[in-house]
Protein backbone atom coordinates (compact mmCIF):
# COMPACT_ATOMS: atom_id res chain seq x y z
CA UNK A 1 98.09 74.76 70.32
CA UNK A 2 98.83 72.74 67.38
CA UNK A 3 96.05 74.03 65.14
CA UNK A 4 96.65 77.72 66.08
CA UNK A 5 100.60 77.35 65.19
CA UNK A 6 99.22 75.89 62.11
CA UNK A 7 96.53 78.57 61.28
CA UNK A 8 99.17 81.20 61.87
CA UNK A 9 102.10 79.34 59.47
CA UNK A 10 99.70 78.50 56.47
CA UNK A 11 97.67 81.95 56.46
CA UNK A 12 100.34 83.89 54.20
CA UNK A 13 98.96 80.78 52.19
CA UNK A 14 95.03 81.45 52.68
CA UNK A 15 95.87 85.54 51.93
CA UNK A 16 97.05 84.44 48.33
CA UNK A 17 94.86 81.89 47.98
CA UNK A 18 91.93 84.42 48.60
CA UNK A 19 92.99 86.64 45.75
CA UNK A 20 92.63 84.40 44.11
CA UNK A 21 89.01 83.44 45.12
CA UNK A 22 88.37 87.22 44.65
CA UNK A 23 89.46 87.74 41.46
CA UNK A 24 87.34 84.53 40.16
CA UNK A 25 84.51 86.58 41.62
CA UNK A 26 85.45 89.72 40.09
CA UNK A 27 85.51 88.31 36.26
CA UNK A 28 81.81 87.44 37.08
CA UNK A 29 80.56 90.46 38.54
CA UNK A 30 81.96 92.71 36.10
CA UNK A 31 80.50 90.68 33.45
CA UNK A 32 83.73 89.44 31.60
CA UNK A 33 82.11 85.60 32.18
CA UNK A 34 78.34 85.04 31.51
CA UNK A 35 76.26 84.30 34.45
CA UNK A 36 72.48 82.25 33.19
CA UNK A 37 69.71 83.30 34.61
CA UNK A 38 65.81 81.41 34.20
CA UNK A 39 62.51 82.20 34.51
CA UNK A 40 61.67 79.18 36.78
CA UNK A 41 62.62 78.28 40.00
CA UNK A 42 66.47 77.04 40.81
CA UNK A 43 67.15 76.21 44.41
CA UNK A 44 70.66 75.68 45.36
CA UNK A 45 71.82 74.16 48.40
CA UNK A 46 75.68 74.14 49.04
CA UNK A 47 78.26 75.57 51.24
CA UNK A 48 81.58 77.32 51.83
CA UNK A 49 83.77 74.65 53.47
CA UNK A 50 85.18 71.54 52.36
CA UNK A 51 84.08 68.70 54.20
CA UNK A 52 80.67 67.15 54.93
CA UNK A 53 77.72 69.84 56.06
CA UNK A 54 74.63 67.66 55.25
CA UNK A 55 73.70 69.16 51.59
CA UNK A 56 72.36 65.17 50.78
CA UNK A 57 70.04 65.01 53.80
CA UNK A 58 68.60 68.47 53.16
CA UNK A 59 68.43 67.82 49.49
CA UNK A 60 66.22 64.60 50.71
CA UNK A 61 64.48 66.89 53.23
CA UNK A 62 63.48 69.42 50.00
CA UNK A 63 62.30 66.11 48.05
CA UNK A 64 59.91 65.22 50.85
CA UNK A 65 58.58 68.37 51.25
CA UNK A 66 58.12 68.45 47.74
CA UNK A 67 56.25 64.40 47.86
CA UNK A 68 54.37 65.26 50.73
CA UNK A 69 52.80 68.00 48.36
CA UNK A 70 52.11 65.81 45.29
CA UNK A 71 54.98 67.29 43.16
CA UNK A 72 57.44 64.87 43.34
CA UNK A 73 57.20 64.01 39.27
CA UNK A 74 57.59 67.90 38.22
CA UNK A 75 61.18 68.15 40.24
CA UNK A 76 64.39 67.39 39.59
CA UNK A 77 68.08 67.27 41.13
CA UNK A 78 71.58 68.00 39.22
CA UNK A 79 74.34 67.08 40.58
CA UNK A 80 78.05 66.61 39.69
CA UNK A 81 77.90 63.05 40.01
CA UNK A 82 81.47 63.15 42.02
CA UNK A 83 83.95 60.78 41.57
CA UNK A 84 81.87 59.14 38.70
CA UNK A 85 83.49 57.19 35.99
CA UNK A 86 81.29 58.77 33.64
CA UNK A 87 80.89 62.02 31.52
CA UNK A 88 78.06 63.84 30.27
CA UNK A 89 74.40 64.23 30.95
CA UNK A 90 72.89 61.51 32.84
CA UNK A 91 69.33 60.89 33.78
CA UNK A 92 69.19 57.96 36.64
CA UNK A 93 66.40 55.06 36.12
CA UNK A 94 67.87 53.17 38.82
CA UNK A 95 69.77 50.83 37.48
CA UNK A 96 73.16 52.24 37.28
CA UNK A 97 75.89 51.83 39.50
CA UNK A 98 77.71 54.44 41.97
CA UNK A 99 80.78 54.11 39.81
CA UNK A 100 78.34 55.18 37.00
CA UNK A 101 76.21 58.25 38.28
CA UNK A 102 77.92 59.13 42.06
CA UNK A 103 76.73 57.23 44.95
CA UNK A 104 74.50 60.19 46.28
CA UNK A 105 72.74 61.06 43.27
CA UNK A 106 72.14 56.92 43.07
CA UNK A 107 71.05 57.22 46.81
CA UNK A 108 68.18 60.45 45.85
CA UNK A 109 67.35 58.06 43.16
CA UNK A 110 66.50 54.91 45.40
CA UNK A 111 64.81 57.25 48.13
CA UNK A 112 62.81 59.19 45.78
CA UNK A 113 62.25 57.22 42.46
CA UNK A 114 59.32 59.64 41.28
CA UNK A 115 61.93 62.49 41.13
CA UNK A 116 63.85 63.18 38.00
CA UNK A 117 67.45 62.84 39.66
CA UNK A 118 70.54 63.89 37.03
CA UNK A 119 73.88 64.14 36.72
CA UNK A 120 76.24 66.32 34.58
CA UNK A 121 79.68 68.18 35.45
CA UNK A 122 78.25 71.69 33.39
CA UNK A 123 75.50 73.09 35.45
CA UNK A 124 74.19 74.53 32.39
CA UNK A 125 74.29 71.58 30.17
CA UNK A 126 72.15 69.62 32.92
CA UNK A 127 69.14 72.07 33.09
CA UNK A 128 69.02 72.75 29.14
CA UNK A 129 68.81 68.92 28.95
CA UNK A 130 66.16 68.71 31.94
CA UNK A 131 64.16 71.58 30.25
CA UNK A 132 63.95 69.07 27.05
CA UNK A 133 62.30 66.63 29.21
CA UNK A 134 58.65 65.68 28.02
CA UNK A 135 57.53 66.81 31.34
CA UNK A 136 59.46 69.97 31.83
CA UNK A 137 60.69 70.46 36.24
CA UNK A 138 58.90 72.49 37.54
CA UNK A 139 61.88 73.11 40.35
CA UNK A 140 65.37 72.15 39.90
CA UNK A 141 67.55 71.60 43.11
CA UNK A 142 71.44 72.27 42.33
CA UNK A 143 73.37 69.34 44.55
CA UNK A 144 76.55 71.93 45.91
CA UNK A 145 76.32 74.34 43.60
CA UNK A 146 76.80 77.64 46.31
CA UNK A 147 80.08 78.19 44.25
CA UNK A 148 79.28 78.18 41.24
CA UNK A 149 78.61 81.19 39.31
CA UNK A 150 77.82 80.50 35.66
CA UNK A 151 74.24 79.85 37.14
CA UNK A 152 72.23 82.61 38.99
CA UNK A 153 69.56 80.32 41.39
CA UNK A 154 66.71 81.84 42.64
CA UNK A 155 66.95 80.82 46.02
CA UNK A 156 70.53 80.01 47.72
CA UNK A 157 70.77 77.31 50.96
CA UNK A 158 73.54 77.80 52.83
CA UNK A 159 74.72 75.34 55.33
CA UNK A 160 77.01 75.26 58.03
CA UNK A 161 78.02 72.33 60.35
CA UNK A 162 77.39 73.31 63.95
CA UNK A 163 80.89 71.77 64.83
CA UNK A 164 82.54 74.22 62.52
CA UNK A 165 80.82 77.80 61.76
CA UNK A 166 81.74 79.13 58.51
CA UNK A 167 82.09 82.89 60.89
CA UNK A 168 84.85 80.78 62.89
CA UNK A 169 86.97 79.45 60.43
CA UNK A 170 89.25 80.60 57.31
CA UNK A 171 90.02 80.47 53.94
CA UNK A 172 91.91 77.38 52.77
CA UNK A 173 94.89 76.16 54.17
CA UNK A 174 94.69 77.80 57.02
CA UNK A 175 91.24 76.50 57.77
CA UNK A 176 88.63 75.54 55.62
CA UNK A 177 86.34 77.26 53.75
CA UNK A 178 86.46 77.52 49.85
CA UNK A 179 84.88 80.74 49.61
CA UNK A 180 85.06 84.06 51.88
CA UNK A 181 82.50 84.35 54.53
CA UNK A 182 81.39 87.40 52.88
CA UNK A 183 79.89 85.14 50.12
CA UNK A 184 77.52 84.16 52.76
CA UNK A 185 75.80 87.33 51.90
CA UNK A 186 74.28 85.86 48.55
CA UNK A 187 71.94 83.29 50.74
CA UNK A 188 68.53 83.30 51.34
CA UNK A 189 68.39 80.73 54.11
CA UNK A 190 71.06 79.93 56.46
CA UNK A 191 71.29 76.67 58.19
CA UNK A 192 73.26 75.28 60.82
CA UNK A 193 73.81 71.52 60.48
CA UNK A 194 74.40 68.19 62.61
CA UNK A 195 73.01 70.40 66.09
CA UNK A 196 72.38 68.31 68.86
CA UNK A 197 68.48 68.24 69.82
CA UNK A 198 69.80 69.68 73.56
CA UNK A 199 70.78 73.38 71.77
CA UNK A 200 69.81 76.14 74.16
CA UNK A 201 67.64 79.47 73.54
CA UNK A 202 71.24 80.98 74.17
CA UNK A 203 73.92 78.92 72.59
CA UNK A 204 71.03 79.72 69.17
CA UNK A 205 71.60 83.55 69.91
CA UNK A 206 75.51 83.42 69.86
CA UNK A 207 75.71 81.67 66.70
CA UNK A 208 73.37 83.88 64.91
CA UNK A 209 75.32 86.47 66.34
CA UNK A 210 77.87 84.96 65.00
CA UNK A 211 76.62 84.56 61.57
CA UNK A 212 75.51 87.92 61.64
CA UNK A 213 72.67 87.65 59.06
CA UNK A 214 71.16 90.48 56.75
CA UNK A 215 67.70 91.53 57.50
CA UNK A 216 66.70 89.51 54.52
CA UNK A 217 68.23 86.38 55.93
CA UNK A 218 66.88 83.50 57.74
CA UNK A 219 68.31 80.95 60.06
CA UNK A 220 67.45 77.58 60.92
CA UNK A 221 68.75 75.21 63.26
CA UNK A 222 69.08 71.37 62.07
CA UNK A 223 69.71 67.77 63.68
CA UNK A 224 70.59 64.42 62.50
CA UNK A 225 67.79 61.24 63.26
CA UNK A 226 69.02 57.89 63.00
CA UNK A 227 66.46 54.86 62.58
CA UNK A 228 66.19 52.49 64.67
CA UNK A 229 66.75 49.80 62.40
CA UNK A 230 69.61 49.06 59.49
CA UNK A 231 68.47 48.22 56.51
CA UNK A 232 69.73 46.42 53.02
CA UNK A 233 67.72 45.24 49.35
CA UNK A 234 65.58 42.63 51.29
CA UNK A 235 65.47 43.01 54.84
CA UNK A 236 65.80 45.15 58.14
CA UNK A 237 67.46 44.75 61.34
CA UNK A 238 66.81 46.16 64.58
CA UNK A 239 70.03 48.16 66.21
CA UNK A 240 69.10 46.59 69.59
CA UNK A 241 69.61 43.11 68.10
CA UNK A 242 72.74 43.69 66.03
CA UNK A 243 75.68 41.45 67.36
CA UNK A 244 79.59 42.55 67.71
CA UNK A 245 79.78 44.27 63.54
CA UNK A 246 81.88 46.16 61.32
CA UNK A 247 81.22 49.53 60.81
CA UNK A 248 82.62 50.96 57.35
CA UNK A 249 82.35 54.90 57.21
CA UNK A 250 84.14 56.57 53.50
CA UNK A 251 82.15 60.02 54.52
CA UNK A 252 83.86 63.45 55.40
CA UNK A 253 82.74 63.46 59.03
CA UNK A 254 82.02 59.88 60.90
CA UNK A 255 81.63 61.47 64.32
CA UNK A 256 77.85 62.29 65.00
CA UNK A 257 76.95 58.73 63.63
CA UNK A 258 79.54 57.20 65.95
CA UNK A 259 78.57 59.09 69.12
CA UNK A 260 74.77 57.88 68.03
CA UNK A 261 76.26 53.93 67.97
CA UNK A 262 78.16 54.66 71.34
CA UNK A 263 75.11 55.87 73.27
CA UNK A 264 73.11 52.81 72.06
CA UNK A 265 76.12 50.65 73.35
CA UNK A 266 76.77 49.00 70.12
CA UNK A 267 79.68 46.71 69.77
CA UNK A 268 81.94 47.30 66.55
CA UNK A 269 85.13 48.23 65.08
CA UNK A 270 85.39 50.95 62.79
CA UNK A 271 86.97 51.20 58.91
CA UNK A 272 87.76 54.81 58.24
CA UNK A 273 87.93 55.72 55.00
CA UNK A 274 88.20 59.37 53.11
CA UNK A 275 84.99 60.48 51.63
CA UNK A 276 83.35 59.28 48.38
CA UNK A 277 86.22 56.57 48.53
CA UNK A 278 86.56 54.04 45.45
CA UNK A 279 87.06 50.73 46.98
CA UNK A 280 90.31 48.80 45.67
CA UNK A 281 89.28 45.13 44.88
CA UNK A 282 92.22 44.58 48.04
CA UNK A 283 90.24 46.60 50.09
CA UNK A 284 86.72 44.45 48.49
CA UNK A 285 88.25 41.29 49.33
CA UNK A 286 89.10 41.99 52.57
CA UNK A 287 85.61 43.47 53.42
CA UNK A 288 83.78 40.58 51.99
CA UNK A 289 85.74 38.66 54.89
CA UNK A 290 83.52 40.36 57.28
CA UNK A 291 80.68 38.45 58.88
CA UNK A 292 78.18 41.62 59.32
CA UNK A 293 78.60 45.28 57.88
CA UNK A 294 76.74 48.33 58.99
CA UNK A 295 77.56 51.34 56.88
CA UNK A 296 75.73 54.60 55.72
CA UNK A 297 73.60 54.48 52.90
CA UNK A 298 75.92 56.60 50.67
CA UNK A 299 78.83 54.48 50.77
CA UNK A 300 76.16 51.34 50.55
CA UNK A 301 76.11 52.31 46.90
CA UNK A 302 79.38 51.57 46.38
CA UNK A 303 79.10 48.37 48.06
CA UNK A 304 75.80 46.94 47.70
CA UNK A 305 76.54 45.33 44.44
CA UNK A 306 79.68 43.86 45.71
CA UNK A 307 79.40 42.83 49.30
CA UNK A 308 76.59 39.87 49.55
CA UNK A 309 73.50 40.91 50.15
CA UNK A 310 72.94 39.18 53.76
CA UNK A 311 76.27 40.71 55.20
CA UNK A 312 76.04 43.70 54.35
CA UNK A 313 73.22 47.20 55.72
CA UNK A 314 73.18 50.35 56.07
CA UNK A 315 71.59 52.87 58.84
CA UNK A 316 69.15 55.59 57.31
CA UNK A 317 69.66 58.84 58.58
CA UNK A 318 67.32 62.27 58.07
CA UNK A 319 67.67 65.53 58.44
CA UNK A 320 65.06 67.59 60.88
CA UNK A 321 64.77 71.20 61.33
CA UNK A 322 64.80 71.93 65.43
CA UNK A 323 62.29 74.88 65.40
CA UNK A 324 60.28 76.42 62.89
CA UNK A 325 59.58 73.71 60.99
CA UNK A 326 56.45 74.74 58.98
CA UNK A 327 57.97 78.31 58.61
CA UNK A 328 60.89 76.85 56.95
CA UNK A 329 58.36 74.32 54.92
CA UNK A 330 56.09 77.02 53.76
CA UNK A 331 59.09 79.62 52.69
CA UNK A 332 60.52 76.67 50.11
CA UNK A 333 56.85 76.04 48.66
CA UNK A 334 56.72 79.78 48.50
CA UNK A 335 59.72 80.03 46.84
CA UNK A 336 59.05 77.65 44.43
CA UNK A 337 55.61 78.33 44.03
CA UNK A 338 53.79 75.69 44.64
């Protein structure tokens, strides 16, 4: 009752806030800005909320497609590099710090060091400077980049958490999407996020209803996996044999990893923080109190260099796609003709 008193007071708010959106739209499709095009292949994945869909885990999911091909060398990510303490162009070697590059672009970077993984707030600044590479990518993922507009990709990922369908929800405040759901419109794929593996044939028909694709469209349906075992530089740990630990979360949406700890009957108390949070040495010190910490590999890159090494792991997680897996496989490498 809350939320729907809310959604009514603050949508005045969303009505102005969506001329807004509309009019930023408008200066671009009449031309007034410049939109880039290229004559190789940009894939963009991204989104129209705020809040955490999953773009890292299917930007990993694209780079091991891409490895288990033999093309890892001749592709490359750009991201923002969010929250970084940095500015400019950045290409990752491995060595730099989450304060430095962003901790997911330092996480694509330890998962897949073959890949050329960059950083730089202009879009546009990133590729020219990827394109000067002695090995020119071949394919260039955009890291949330649905929104932006001074780059034309030539294949758009849209993804929407299964907890919170973009064709349910509103423009900001009143809910939370960034962008009208009409922008939806502009992608090639569609993908529901964080599913559970128990969807049904129907509950799969009433969001696509839902979503109401184009003919041109296509929708996939996508789950979280968990290992079985945490992980940190030098060693792993079984999740059967973990004692009483702390578990520090600094990601949009903790829930689906905490329902996955409560089924295996984990004992632990939870540290909330808001996503991509910057640690205060307080908030340090107080951690490296701890005897054990299990945390997600993102915010282990903010950490890893600070908590000791033997107190401190995180729990990989991937992303799988429920049904029509090779489909989805062989429309990217299609795509991006390889």
């Amino acid at each position: 009752m809350q939320k729907k008193l809310r959604k009514i007071l603050l949508y005045p708010f969303s009505l102005l806030y969506g001329l807004g959106v509309y009019f930023h739209i408008l200066i671009y499709s009449l031309g007034i800005k410049k939109v880039t095009s290229y004559n190789f292949p940009i894939i963009c994945v991204g989104n129209l909320s705020v809040g955490g869909t999953g773009k890292s885990p299917m930007i990993e999911l694209l780079l091991k497609i891409f490895q288990e091909n033999n093309n890892l060398k001749n592709i490359a990510t750009l991201s923002r590099g969010y929250k970084r303490k940095t500015k400019g162009f950045i290409l990752l070697n491995g060595k730099e710090t989450a304060q430095e590059v962003g901790d997911e672009p330092l996480q694509f970077k330890q998962n897949f060091p073959l890949a050329n993984i960059a950083v730089c707030e202009d879009r546009r600044i990133g590729i020219k400077n990827l394109q000067k590479l002695p090995v020119k990518p071949s394919v260039i993922l955009l890291d949330d980049a649905f929104q932006h507009r001074k780059i034309k990709a030539g294949f758009n990922m849209l993804l929407t958490s299964y907890d919170n369908l973009y064709c349910r929800d509103y423009l900001l405040p009143a809910g939370n999407l960034r962008e009208p759901r009409s922008r939806a419109n502009n992608a090639n794929y569609i993908i529901v996020t964080k599913c559970p593996d128990t969807l049904s044939l129907q509950e799969k028909k009433d969001i696509i209803a839902c979503l109401n694709p184009t003919k041109n469209q296509q929708v996939f349906f996508a789950g979280i996996s968990y290992a079985e075992k945490v992980k940190n530089k030098t060693n792993q740990l079984p999740l059967a044999q973990l004692p009483n630990f702390t578990l520090v979360t600094g990601i949009a949406k903790p829930k689906p990893l905490l329902d996955f700890l409560n089924e295996k009957k984990l004992k632990y108390t939870h540290l909330k923080y808001p996503d991509h949070h910057n640690f205060s040495k307080e908030e340090l010190a107080f951690l490296k109190e701890k005897e054990l910490i299990i945390t997600t590999q993102k915010d282990y890159m903010r950490l890893k260099n600070v908590i000791p090494n033997n107190k401190i792991f995180y729990l990989p997680i991937e992303t799988k796609i429920l049904d029509d897996t090779e489909i989805f496989k062989k429309g990217i490498l299609k795509v991006m003709k390889l």
